[in-house]
N, C-alpha and C. Protein backbone atom coordinates (compact mmCIF):
# COMPACT_ATOMS: atom_id res chain seq x y z
N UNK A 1 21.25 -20.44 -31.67
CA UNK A 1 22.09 -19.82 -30.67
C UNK A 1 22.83 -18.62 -31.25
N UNK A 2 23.51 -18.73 -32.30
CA UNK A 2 23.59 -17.56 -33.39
C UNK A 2 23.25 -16.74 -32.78
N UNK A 3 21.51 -16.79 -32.97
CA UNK A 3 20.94 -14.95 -33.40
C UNK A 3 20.90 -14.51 -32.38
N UNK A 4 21.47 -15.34 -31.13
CA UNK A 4 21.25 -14.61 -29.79
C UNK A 4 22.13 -13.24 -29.39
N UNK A 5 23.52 -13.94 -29.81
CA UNK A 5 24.60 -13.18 -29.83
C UNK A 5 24.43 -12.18 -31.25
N UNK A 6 23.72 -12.13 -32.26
CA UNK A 6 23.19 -10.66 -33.06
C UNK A 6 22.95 -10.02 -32.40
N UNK A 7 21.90 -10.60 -31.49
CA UNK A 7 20.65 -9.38 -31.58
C UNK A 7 21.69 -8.94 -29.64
N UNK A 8 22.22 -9.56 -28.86
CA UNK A 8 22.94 -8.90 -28.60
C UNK A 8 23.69 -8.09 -28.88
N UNK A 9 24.89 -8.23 -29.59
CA UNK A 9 25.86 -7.52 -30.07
C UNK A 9 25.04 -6.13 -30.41
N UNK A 10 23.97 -5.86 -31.60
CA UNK A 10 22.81 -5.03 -31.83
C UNK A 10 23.04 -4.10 -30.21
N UNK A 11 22.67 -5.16 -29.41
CA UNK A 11 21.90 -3.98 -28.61
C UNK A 11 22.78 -3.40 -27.98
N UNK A 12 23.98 -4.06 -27.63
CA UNK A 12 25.76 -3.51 -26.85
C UNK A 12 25.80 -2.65 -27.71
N UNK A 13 25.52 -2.14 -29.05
CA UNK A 13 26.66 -1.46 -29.80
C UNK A 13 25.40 -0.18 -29.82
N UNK A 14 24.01 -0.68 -30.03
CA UNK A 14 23.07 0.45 -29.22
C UNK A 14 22.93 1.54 -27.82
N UNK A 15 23.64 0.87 -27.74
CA UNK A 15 23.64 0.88 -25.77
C UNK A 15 24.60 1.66 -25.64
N UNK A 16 25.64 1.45 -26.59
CA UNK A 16 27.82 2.26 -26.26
C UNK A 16 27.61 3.68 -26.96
N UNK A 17 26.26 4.00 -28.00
CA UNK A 17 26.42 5.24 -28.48
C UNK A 17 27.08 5.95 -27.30
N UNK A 18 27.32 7.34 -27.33
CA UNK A 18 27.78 8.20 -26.44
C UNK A 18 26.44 8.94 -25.89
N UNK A 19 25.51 9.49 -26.55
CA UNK A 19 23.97 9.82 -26.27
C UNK A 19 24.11 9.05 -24.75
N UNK A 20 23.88 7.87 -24.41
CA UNK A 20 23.55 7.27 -23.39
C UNK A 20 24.56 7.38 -21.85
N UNK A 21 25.44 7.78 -22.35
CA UNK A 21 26.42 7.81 -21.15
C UNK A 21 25.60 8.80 -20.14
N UNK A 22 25.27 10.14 -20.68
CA UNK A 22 24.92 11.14 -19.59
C UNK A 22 23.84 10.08 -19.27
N UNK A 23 22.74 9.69 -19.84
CA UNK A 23 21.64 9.60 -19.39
C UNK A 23 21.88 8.20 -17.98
N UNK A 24 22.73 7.41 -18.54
CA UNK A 24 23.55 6.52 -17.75
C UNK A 24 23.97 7.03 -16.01
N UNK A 25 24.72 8.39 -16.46
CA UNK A 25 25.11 8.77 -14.85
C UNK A 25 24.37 9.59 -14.45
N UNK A 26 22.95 10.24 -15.14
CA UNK A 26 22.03 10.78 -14.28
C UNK A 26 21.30 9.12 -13.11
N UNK A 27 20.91 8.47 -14.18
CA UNK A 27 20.30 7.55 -13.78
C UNK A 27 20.92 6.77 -12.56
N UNK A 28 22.08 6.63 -12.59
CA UNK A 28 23.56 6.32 -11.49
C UNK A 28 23.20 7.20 -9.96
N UNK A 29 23.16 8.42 -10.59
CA UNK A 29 23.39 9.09 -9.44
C UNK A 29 21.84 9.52 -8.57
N UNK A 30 20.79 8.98 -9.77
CA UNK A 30 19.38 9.32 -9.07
C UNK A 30 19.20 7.66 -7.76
N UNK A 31 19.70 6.50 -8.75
CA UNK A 31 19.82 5.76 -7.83
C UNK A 31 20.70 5.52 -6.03
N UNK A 32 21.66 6.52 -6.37
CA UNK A 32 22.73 7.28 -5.01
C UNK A 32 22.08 7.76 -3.97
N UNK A 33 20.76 8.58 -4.71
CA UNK A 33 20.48 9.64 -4.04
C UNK A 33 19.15 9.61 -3.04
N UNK A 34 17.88 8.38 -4.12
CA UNK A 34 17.28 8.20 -4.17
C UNK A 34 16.77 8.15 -1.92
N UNK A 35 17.84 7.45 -1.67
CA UNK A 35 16.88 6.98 0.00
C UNK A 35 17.56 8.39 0.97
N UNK A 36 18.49 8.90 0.26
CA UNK A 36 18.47 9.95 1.24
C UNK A 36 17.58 11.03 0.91
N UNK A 37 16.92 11.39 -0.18
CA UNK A 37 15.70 12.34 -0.42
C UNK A 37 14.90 11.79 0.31
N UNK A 38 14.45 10.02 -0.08
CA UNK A 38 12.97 9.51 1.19
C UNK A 38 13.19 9.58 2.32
N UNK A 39 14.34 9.44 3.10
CA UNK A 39 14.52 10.04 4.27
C UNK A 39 14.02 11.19 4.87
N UNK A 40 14.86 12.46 4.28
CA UNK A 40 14.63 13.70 4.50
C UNK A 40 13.08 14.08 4.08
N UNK A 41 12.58 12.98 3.08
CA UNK A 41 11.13 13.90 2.98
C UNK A 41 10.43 13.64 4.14
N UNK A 42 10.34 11.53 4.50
CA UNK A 42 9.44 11.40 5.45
C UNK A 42 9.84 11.73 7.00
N UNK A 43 11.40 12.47 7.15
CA UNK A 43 11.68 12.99 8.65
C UNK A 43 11.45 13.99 8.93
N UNK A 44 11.16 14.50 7.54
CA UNK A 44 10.65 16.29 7.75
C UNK A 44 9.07 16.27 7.49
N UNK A 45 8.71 15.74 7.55
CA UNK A 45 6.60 15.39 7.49
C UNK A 45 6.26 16.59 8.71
N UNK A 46 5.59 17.31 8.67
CA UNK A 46 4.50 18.10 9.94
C UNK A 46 4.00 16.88 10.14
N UNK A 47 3.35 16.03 9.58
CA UNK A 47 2.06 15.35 9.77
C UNK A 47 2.28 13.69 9.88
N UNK A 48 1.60 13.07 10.59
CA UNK A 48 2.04 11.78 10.43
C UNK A 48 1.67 10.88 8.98
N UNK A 49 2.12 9.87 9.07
CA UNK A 49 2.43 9.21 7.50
C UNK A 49 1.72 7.96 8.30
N UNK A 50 0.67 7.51 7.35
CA UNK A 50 -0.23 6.42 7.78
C UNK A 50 0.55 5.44 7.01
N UNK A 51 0.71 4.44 8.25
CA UNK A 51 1.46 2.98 7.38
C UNK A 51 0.08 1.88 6.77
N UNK A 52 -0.25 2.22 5.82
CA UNK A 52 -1.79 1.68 5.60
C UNK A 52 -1.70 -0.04 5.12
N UNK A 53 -2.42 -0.95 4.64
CA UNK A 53 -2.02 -1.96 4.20
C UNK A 53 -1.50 -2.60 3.01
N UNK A 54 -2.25 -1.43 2.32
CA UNK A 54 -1.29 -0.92 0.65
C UNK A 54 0.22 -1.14 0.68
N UNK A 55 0.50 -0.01 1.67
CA UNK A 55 1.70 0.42 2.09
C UNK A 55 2.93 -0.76 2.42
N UNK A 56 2.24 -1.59 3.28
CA UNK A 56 2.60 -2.67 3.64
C UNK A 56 3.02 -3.67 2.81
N UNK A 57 2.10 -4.05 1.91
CA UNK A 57 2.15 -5.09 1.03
C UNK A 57 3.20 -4.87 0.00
N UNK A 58 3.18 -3.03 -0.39
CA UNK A 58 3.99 -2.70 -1.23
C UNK A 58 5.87 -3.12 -0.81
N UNK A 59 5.53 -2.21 0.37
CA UNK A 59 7.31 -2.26 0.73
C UNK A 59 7.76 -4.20 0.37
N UNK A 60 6.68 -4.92 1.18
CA UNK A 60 7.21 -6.12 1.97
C UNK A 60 7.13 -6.79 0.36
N UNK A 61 6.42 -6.94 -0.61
CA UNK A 61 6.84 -7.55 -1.75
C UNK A 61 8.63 -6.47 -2.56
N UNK A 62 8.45 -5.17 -2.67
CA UNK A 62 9.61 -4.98 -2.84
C UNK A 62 11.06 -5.57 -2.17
N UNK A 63 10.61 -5.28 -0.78
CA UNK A 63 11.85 -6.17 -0.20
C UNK A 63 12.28 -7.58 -0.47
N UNK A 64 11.05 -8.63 -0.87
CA UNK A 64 11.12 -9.96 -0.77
C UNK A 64 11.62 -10.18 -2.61
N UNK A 65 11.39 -9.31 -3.27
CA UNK A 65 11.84 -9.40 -4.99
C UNK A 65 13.23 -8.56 -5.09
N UNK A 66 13.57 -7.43 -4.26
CA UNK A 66 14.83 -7.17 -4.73
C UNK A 66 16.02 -7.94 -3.64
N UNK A 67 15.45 -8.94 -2.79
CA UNK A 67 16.51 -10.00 -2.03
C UNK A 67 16.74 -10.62 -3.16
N UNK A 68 15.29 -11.46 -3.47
CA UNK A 68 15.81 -12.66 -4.58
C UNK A 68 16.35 -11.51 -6.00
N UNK A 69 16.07 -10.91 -6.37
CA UNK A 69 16.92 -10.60 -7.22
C UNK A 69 18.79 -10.52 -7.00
N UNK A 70 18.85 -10.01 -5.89
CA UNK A 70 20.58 -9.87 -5.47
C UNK A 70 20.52 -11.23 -5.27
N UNK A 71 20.29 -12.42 -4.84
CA UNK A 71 20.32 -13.43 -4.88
C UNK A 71 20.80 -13.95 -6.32
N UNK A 72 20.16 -13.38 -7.42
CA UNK A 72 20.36 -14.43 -8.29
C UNK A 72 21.21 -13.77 -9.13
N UNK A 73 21.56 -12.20 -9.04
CA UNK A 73 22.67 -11.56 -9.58
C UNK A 73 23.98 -11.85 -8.84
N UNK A 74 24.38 -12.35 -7.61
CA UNK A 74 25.32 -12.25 -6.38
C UNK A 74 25.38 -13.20 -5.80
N UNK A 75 24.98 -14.53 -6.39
CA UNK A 75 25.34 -15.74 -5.50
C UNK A 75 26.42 -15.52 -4.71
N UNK A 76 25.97 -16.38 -3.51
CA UNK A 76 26.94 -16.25 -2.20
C UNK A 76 28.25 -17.47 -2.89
N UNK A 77 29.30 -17.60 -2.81
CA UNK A 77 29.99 -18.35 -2.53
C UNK A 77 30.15 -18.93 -1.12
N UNK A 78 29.34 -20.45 -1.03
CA UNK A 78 30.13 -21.29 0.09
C UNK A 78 31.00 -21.74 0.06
């Protein structure tokens, strides 16, 4: 159980350089930004956007893995 908390500590004190901060609030703010660019790209299309079955499978497993993920980061309190 030890080396768990090493090789943590390791990677916190990897992680706190200052190098990482910018790269930190680009990454912050690409996540901010991210659905209002997909918005504006697919409302501004000339052309229609085929919802194909690819397409489908893709979104509907994203949706069903980042629920259970907030699920298991965000338990509800009953």
């Amino acid at each position: 159980m030890h080396h768990i908390f090493v090789v943590s500590g390791l990677i916190n004190s990897i992680l706190s350089w200052g190098f990482f901060k910018p790269l930190a609030r680009i990454n912050y703010l690409t996540y901010l930004l991210h659905v209002g660019v997909l918005q504006l790209v697919l409302y501004s299309a000339t052309y229609s956007i085929e919802f194909t079955d690819i397409i489908a499978v893709s979104v509907t497993t994203l949706v069903v893995y980042t629920t259970e993920l907030e699920n298991k980061m965000f338990p509800r309190c009953v």
